[in-house]
C-alpha atoms as a PDB file:
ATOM      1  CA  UNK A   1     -16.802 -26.120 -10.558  1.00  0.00           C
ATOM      2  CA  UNK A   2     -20.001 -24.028 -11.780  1.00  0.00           C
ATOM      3  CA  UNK A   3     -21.476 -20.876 -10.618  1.00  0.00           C
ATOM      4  CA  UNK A   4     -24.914 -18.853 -11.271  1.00  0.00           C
ATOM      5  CA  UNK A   5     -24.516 -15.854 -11.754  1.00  0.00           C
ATOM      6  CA  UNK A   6     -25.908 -14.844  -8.427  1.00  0.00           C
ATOM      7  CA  UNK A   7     -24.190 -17.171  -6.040  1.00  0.00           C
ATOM      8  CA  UNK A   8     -27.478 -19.157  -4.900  1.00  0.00           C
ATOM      9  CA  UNK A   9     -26.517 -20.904  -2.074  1.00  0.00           C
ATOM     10  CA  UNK A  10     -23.118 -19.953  -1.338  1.00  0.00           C
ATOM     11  CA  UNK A  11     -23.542 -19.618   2.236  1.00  0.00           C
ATOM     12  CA  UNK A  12     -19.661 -19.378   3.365  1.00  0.00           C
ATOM     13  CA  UNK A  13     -17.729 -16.712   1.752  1.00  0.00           C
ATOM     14  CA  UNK A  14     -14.719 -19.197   1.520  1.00  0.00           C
ATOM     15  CA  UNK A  15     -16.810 -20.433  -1.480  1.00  0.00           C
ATOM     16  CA  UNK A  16     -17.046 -16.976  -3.215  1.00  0.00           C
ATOM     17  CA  UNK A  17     -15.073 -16.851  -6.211  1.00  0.00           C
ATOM     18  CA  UNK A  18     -11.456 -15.321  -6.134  1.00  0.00           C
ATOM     19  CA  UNK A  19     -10.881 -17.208  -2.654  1.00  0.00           C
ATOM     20  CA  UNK A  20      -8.499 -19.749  -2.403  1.00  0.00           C
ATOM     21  CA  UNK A  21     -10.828 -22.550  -1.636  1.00  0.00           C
ATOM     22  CA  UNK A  22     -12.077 -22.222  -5.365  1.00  0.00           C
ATOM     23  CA  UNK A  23      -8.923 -23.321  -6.770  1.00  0.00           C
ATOM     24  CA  UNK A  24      -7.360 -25.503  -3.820  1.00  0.00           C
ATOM     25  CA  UNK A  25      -7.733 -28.225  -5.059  1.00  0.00           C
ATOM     26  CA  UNK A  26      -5.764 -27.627  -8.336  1.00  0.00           C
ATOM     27  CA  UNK A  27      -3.325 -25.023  -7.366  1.00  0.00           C
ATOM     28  CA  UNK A  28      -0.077 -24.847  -5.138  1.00  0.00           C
ATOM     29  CA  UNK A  29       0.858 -21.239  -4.517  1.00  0.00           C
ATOM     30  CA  UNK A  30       4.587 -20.533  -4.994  1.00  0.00           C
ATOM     31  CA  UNK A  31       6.688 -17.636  -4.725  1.00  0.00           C
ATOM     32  CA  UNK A  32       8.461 -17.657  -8.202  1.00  0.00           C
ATOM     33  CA  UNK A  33      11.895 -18.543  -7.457  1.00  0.00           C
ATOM     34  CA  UNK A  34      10.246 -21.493  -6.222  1.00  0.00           C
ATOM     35  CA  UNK A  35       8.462 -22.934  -9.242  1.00  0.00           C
ATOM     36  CA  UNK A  36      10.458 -24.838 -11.560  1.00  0.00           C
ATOM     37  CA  UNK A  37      12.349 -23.395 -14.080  1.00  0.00           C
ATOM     38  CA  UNK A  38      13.012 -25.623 -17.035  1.00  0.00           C
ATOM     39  CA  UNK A  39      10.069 -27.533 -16.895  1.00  0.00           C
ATOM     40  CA  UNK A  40       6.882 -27.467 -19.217  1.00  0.00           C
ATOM     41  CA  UNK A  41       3.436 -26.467 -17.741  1.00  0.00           C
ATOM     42  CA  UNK A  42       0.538 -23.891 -18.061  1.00  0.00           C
ATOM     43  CA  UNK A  43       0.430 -20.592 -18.620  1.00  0.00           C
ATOM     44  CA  UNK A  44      -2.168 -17.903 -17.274  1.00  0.00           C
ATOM     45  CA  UNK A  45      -2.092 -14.961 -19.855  1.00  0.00           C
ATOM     46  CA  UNK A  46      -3.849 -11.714 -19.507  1.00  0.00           C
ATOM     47  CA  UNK A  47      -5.363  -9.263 -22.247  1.00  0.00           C
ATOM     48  CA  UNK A  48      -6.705  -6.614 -19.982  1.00  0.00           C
ATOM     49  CA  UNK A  49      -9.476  -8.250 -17.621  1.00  0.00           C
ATOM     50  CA  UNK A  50      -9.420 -11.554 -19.858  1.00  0.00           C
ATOM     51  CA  UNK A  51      -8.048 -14.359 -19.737  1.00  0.00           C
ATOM     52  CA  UNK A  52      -6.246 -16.598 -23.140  1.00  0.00           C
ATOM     53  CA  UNK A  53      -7.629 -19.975 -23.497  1.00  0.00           C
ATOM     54  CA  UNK A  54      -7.752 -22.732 -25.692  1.00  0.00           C
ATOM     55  CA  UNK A  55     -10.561 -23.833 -27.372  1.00  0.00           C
ATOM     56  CA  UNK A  56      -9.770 -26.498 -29.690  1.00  0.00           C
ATOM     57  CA  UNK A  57     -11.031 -29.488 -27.273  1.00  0.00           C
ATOM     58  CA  UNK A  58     -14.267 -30.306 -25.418  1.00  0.00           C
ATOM     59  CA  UNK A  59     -13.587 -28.275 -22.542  1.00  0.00           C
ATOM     60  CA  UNK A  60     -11.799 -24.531 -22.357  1.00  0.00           C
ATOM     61  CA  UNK A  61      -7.889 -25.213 -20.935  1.00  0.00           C
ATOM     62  CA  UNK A  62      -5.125 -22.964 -20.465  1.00  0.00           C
ATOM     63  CA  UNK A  63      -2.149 -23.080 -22.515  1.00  0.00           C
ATOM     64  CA  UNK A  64       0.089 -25.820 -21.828  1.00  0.00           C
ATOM     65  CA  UNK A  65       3.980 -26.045 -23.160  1.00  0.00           C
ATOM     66  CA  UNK A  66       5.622 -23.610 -25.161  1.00  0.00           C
ATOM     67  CA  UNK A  67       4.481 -19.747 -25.233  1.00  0.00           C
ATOM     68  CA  UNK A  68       1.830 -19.600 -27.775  1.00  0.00           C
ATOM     69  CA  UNK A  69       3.297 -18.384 -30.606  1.00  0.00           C
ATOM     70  CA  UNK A  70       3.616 -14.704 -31.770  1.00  0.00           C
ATOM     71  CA  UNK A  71       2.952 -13.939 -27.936  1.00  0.00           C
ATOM     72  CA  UNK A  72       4.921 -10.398 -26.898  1.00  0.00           C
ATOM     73  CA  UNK A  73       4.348 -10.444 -23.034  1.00  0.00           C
ATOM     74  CA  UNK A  74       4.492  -7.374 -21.866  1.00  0.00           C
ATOM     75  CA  UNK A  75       7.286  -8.131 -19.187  1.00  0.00           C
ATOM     76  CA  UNK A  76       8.884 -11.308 -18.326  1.00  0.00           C
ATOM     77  CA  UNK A  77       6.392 -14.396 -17.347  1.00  0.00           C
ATOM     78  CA  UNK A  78       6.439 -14.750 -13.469  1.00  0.00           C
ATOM     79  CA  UNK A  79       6.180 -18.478 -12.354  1.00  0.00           C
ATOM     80  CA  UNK A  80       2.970 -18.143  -9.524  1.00  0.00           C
ATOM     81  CA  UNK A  81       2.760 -22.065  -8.720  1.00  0.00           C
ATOM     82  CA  UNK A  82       1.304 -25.361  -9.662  1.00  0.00           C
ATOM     83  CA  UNK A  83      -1.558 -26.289 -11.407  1.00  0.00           C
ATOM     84  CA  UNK A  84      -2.447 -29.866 -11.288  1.00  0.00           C
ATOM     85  CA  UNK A  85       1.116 -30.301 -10.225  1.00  0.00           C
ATOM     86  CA  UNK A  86       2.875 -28.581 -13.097  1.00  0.00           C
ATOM     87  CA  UNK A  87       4.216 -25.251 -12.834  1.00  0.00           C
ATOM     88  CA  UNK A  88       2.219 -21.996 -13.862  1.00  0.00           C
ATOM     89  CA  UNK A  89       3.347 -19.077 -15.538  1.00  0.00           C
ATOM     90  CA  UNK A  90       1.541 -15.560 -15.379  1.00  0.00           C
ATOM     91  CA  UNK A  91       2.201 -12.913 -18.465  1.00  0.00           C
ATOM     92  CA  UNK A  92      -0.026 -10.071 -19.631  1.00  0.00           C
ATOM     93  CA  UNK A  93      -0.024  -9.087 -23.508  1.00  0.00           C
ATOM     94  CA  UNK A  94      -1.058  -5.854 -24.699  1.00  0.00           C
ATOM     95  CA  UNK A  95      -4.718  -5.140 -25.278  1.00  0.00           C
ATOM     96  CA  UNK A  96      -4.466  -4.504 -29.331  1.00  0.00           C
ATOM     97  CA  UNK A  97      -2.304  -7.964 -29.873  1.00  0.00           C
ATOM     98  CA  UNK A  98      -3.714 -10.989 -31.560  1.00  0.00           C
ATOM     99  CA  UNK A  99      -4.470 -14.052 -30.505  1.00  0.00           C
ATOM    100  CA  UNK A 100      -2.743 -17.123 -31.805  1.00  0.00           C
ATOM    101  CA  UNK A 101      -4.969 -19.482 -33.888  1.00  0.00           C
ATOM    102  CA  UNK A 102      -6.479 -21.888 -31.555  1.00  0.00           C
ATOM    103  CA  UNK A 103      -7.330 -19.471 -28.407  1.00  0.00           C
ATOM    104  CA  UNK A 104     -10.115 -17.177 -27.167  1.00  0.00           C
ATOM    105  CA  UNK A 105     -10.057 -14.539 -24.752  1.00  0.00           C
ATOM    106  CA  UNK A 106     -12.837 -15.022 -21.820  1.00  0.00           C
ATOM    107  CA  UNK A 107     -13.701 -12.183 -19.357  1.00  0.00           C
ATOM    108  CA  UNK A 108     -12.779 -13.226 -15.888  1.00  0.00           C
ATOM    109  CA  UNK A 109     -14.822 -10.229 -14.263  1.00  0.00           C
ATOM    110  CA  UNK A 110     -18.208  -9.282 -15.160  1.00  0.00           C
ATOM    111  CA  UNK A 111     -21.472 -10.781 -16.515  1.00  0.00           C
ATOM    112  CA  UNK A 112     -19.587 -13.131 -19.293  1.00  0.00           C
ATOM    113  CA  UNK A 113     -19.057 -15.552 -17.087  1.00  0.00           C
ATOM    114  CA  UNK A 114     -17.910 -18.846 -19.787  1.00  0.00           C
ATOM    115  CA  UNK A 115     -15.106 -19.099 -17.093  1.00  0.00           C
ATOM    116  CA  UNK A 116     -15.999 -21.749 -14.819  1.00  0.00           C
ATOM    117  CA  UNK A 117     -15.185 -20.434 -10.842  1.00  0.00           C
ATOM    118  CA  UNK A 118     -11.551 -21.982 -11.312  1.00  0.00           C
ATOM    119  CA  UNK A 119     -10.294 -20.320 -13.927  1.00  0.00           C
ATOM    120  CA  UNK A 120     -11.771 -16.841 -13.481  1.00  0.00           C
ATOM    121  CA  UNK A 121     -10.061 -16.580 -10.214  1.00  0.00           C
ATOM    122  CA  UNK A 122      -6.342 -17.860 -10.940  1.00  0.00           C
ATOM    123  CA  UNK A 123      -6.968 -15.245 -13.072  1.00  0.00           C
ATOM    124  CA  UNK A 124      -7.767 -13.077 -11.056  1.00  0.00           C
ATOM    125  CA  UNK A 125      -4.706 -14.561  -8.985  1.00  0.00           C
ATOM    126  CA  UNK A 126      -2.284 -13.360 -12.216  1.00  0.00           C
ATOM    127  CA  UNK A 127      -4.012  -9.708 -12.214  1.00  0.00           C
ATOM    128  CA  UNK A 128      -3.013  -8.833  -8.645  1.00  0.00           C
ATOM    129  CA  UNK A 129       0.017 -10.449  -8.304  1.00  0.00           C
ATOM    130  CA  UNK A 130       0.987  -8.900 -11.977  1.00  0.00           C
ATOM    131  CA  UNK A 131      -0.354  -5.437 -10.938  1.00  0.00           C
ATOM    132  CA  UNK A 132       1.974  -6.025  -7.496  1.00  0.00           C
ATOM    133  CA  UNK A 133       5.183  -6.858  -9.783  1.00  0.00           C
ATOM    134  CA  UNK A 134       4.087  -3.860 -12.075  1.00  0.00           C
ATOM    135  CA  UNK A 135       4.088  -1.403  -9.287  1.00  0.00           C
ATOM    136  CA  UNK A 136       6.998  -2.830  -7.038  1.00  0.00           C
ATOM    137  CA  UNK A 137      10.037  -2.230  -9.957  1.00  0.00           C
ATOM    138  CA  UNK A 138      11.136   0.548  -8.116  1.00  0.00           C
ATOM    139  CA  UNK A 139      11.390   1.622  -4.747  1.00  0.00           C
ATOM    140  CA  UNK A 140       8.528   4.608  -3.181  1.00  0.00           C
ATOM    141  CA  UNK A 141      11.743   5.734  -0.777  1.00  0.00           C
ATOM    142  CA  UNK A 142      14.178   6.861  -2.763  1.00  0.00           C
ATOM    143  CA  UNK A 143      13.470   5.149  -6.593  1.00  0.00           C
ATOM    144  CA  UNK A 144      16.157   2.603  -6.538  1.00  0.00           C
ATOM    145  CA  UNK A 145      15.608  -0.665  -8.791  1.00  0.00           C
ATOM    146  CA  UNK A 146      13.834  -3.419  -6.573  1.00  0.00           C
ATOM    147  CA  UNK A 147      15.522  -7.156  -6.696  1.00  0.00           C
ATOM    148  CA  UNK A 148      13.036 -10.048  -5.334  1.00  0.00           C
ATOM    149  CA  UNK A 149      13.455 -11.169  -1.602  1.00  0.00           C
ATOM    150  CA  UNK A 150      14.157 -15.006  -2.110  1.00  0.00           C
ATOM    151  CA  UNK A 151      10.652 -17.459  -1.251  1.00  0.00           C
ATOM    152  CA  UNK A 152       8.325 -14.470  -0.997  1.00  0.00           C
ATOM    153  CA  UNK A 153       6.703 -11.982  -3.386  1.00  0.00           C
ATOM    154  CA  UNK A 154       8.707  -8.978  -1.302  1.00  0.00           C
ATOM    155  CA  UNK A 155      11.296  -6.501  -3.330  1.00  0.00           C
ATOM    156  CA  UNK A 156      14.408  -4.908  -1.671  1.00  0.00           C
ATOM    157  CA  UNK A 157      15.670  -2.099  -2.529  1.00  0.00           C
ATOM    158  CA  UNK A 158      19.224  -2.581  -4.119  1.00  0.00           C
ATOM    159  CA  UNK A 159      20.195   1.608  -2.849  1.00  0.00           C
ATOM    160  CA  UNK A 160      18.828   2.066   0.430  1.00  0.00           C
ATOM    161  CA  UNK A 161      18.061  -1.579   1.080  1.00  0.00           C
ATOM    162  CA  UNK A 162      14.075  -0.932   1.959  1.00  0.00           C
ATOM    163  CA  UNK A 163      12.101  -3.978   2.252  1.00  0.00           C
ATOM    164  CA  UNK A 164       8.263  -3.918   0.601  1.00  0.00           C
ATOM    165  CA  UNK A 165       5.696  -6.187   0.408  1.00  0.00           C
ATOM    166  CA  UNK A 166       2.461  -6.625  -1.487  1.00  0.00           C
ATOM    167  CA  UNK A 167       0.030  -4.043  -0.853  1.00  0.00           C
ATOM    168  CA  UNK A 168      -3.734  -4.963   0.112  1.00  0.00           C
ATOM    169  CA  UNK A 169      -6.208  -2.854   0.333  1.00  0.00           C
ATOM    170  CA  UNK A 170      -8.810  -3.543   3.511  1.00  0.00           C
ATOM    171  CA  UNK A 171     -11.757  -2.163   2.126  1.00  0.00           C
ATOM    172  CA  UNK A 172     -15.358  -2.530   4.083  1.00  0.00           C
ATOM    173  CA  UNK A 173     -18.925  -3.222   2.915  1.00  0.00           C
ATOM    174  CA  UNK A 174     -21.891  -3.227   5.102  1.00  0.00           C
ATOM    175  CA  UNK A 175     -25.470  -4.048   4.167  1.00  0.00           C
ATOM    176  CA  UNK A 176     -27.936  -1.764   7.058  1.00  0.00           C
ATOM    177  CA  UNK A 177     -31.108  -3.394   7.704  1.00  0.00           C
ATOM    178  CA  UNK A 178     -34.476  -1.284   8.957  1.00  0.00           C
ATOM    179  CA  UNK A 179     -37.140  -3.661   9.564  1.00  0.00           C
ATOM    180  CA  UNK A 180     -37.287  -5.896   6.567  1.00  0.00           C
ATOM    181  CA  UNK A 181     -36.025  -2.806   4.566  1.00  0.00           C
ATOM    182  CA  UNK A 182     -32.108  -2.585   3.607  1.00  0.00           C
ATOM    183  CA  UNK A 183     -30.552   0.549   1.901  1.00  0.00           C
ATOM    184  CA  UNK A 184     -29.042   0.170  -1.535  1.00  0.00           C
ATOM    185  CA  UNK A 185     -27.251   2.396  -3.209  1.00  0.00           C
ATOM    186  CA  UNK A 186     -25.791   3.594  -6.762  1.00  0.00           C
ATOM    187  CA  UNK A 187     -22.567   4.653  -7.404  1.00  0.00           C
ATOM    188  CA  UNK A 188     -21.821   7.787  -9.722  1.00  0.00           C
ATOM    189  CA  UNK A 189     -21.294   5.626 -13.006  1.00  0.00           C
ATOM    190  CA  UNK A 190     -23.346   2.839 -12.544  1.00  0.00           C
ATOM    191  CA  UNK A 191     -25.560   1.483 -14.806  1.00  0.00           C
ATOM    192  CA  UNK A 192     -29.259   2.856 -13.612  1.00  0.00           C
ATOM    193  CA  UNK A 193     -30.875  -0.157 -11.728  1.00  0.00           C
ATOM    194  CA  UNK A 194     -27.816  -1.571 -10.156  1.00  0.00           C
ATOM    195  CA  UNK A 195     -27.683  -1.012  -6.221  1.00  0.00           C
ATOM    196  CA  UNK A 196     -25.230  -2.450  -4.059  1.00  0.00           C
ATOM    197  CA  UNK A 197     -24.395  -2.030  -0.459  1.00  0.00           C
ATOM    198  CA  UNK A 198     -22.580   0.529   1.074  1.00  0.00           C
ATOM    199  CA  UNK A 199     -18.422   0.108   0.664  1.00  0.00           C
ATOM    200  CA  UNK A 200     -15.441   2.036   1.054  1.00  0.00           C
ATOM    201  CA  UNK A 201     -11.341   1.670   1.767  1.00  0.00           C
ATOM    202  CA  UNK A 202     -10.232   1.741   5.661  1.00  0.00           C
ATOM    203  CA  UNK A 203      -8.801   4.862   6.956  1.00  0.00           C
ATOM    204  CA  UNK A 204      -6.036   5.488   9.212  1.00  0.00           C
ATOM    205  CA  UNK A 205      -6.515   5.279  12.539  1.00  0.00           C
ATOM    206  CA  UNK A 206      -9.851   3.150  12.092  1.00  0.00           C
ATOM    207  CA  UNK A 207     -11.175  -0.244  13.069  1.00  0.00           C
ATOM    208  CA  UNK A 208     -13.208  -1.802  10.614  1.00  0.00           C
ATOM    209  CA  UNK A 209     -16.470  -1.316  12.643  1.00  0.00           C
ATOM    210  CA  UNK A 210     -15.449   2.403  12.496  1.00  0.00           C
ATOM    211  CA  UNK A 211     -14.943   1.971   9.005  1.00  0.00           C
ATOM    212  CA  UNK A 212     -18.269   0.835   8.397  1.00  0.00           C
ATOM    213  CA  UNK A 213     -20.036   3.646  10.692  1.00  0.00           C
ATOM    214  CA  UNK A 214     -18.085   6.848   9.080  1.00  0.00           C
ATOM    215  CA  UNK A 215     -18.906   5.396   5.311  1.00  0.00           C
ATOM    216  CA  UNK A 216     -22.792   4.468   5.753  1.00  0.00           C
ATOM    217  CA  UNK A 217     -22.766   8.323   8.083  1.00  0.00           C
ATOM    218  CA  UNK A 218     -20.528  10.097   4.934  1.00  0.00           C
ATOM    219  CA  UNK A 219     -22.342   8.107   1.826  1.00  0.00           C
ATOM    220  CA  UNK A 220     -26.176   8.256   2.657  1.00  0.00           C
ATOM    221  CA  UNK A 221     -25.864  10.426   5.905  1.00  0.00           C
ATOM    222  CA  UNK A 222     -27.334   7.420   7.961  1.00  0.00           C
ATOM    223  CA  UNK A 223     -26.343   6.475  11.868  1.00  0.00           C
ATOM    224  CA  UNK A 224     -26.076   2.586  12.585  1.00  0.00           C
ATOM    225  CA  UNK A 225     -25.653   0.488  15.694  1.00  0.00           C
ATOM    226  CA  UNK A 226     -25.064  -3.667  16.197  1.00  0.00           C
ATOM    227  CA  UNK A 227     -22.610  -4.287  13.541  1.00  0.00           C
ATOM    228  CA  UNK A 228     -21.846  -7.900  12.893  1.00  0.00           C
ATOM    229  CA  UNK A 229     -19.306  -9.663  10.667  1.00  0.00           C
ATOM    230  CA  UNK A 230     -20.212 -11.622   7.666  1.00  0.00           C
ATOM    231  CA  UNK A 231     -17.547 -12.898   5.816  1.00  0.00           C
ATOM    232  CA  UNK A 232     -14.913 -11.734   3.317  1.00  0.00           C
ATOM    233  CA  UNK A 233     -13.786 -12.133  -0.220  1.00  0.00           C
ATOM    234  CA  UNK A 234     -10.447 -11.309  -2.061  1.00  0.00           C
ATOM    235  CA  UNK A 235     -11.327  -9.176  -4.801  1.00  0.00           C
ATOM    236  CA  UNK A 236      -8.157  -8.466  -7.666  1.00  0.00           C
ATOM    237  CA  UNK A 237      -9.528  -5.472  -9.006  1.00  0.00           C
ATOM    238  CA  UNK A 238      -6.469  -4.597  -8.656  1.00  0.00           C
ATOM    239  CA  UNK A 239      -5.990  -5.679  -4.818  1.00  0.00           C
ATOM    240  CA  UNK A 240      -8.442  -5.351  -2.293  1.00  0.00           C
ATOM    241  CA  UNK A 241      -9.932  -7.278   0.855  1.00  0.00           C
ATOM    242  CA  UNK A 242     -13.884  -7.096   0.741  1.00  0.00           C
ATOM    243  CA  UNK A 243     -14.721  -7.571   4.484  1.00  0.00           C
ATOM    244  CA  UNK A 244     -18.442  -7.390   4.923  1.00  0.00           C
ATOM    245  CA  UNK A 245     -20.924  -6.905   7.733  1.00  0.00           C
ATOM    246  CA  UNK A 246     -24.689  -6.090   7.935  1.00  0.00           C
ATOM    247  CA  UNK A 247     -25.537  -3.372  10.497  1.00  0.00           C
ATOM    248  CA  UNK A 248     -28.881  -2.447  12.091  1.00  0.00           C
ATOM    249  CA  UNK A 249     -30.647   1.554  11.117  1.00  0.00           C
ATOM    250  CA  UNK A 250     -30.681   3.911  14.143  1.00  0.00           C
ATOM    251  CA  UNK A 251     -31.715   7.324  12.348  1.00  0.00           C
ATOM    252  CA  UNK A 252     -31.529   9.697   9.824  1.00  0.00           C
ATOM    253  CA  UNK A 253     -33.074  10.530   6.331  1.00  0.00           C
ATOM    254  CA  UNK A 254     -31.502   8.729   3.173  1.00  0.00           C
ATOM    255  CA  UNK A 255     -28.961  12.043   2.077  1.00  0.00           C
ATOM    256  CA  UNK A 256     -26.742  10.617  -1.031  1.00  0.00           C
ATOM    257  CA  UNK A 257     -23.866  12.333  -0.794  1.00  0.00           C
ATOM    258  CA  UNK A 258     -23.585  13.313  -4.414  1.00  0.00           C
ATOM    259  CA  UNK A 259     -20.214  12.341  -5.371  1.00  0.00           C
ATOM    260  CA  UNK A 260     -19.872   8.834  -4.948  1.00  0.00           C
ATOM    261  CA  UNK A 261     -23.309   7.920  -4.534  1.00  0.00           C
ATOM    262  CA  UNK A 262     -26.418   9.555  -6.386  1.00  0.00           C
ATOM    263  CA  UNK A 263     -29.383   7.281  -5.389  1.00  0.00           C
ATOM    264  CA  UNK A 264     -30.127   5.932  -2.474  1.00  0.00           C
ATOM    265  CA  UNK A 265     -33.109   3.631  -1.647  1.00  0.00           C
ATOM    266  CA  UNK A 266     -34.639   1.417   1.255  1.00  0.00           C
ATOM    267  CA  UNK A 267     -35.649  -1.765  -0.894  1.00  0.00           C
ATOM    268  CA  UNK A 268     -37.037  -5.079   0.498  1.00  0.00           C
ATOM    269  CA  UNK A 269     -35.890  -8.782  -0.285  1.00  0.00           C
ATOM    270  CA  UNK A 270     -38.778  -9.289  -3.484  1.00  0.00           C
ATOM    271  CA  UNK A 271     -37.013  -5.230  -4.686  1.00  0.00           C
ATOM    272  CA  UNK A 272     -33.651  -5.916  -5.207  1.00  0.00           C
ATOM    273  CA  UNK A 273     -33.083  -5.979  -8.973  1.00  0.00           C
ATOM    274  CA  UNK A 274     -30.929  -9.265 -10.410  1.00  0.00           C
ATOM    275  CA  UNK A 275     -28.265  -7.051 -11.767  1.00  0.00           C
ATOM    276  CA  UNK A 276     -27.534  -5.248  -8.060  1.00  0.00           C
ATOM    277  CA  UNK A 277     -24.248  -6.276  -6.487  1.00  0.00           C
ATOM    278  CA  UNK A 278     -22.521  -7.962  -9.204  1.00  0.00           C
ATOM    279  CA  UNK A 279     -22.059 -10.811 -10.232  1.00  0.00           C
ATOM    280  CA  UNK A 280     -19.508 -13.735  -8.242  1.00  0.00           C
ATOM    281  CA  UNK A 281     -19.345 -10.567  -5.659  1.00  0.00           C
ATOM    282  CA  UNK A 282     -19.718 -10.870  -1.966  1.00  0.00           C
ATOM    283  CA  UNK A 283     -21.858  -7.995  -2.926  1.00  0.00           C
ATOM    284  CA  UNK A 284     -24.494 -10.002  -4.586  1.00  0.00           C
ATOM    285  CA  UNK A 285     -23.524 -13.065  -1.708  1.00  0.00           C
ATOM    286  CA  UNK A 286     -24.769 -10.553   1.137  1.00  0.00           C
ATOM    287  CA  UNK A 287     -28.082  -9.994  -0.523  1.00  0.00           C
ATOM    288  CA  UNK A 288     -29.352 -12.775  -1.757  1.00  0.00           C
ATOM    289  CA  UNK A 289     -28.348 -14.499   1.872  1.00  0.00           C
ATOM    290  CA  UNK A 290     -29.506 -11.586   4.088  1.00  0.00           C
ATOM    291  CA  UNK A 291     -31.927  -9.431   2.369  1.00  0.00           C
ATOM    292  CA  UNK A 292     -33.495 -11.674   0.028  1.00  0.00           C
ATOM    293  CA  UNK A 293     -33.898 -15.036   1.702  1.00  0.00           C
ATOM    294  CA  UNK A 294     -33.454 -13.513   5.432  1.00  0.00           C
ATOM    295  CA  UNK A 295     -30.603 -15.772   6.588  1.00  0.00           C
ATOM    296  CA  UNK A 296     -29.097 -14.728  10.430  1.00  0.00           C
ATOM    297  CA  UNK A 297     -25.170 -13.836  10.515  1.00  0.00           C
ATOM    298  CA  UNK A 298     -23.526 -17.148  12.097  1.00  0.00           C
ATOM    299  CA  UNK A 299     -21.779 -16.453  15.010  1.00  0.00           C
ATOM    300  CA  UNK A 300     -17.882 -15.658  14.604  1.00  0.00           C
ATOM    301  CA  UNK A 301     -15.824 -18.665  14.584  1.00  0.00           C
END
């Protein structure tokens, strides 16, 4: 399974990368207590946002059998499931250690994209469930040690017996349409060019459509009406929900807020640079479906 680097003609976000439905076909989610233990299989390992494969054949595979060799994970593997039936280990080496003879690190997020759609999101699979197990060792209510609740991915606390579960982050993006016009933005630390639609975490006490008014109304100091789901992508950087809509202008004057966002543009279809939205993003997915070839939001299912 191939990509471009835009997502031309993607039109369901179950097909975005990072979704299941990209690897479904290949991988069996398991909790790890449930993926066999003594047998041989493949293993997903992690140098900072890449991913070790090897390179010796035709096609780039992940590591089957043994551990490479002279590999220090940083904490003990964690079994995540099957992959093509045999089971899958996740570990994460540190960023200065070298690679075994035989295997290549390949970027699973950004432009290098020499990972087909498969393997860039089982790993990004591994990064959120390792940054989960990272984060869950010890308990937020009172710092106890954390043992694993058996079939799930939960911890218990072994002092004070509190229950947790993986943490994901509901986080909104809205694309807001004035005629054929749709305001872009850039983010403080963005490379000059790149524009992407307006996004931002859910608060307490908010639905998502009240999500998406407060963060267009706080970013770019805009007022918008008619909001209307488009689809949603699982993004593991580390562990948020993307959950995007496109939203019609009412009023106000383009005010970046200065902070976040420090340019702020109404750009038509034939404007929108290449770059904007990132790449295998439901970013880029709402754009070139909405803004540049003018596709209507399908009716909620």
């Amino acid at each position: 399974m191939t990509l471009s680097s835009t997502g031309t003609g993607r039109t369901d976000t179950s097909e975005l990368p990072y979704n299941g439905k990209a690897v479904k076909d290949r991988f069996s989610p398991l909790s790890p207590d449930s993926v066999p233990q003594n047998s041989p299989g493949f293993w997903v390992i992690l140098q900072r946002q890449t991913l070790l494969v090897t390179t010796a054949s035709a096609t780039v595979q992940l590591p089957h059998g043994p551990l490479p060799e002279g590999l220090q994970p940083l904490a003990a593997p964690v079994g995540i499931g099957l992959w093509q039936g045999q089971p899958l280990r996740a570990a994460r080496i540190a960023e200065d250690a070298p690679l075994p003879a035989g295997c290549e690190a390949f970027p699973f997020f950004g432009p290098d994209q020499r990972l087909d759609v498969g393997l860039a999101t089982l790993a990004g699979r591994a990064n959120q469930i390792m940054h989960w197990e990272r984060r869950s060792r010890f308990c937020s209510v009172c710092g106890g040690e954390t043992t694993r609740i058996p079939t799930t991915w939960g911890k218990r606390c072994g002092v004070c017996r509190e229950m947790h579960f993986p943490h994901i982050h509901p986080c909104v993006i809205v694309l807001v349409k004035r005629g054929d016009e749709f305001m872009l933005i850039r983010k403080a630390g963005a490379v000059p060019g790149r524009f992407s639609p307006i996004a931002g975490f859910v608060d307490f006490g908010e639905s998502l459509e009240e999500c998406v008014q407060r963060e267009v109304h706080e970013e770019v100091g805009l007022n918008i009406a008619n909001i209307r789901y488009l689809g949603s992508q699982n993004w593991p950087f580390p562990s948020q929900q993307m959950i995007g809509f496109l939203a019609d202008y009412v009023d106000g004057e383009p005010k970046p807020d200065g902070v976040e966002v420090i340019e702020a543009h109404w750009l038509t279809g034939d404007a929108i640079p290449d770059t904007s939205g990132g790449s295998r993003s439901i970013a880029r997915w709402m754009l070139e479906n909405f803004a540049i070839n003018g596709q209507q939001p399908a009716p909620c299912r």
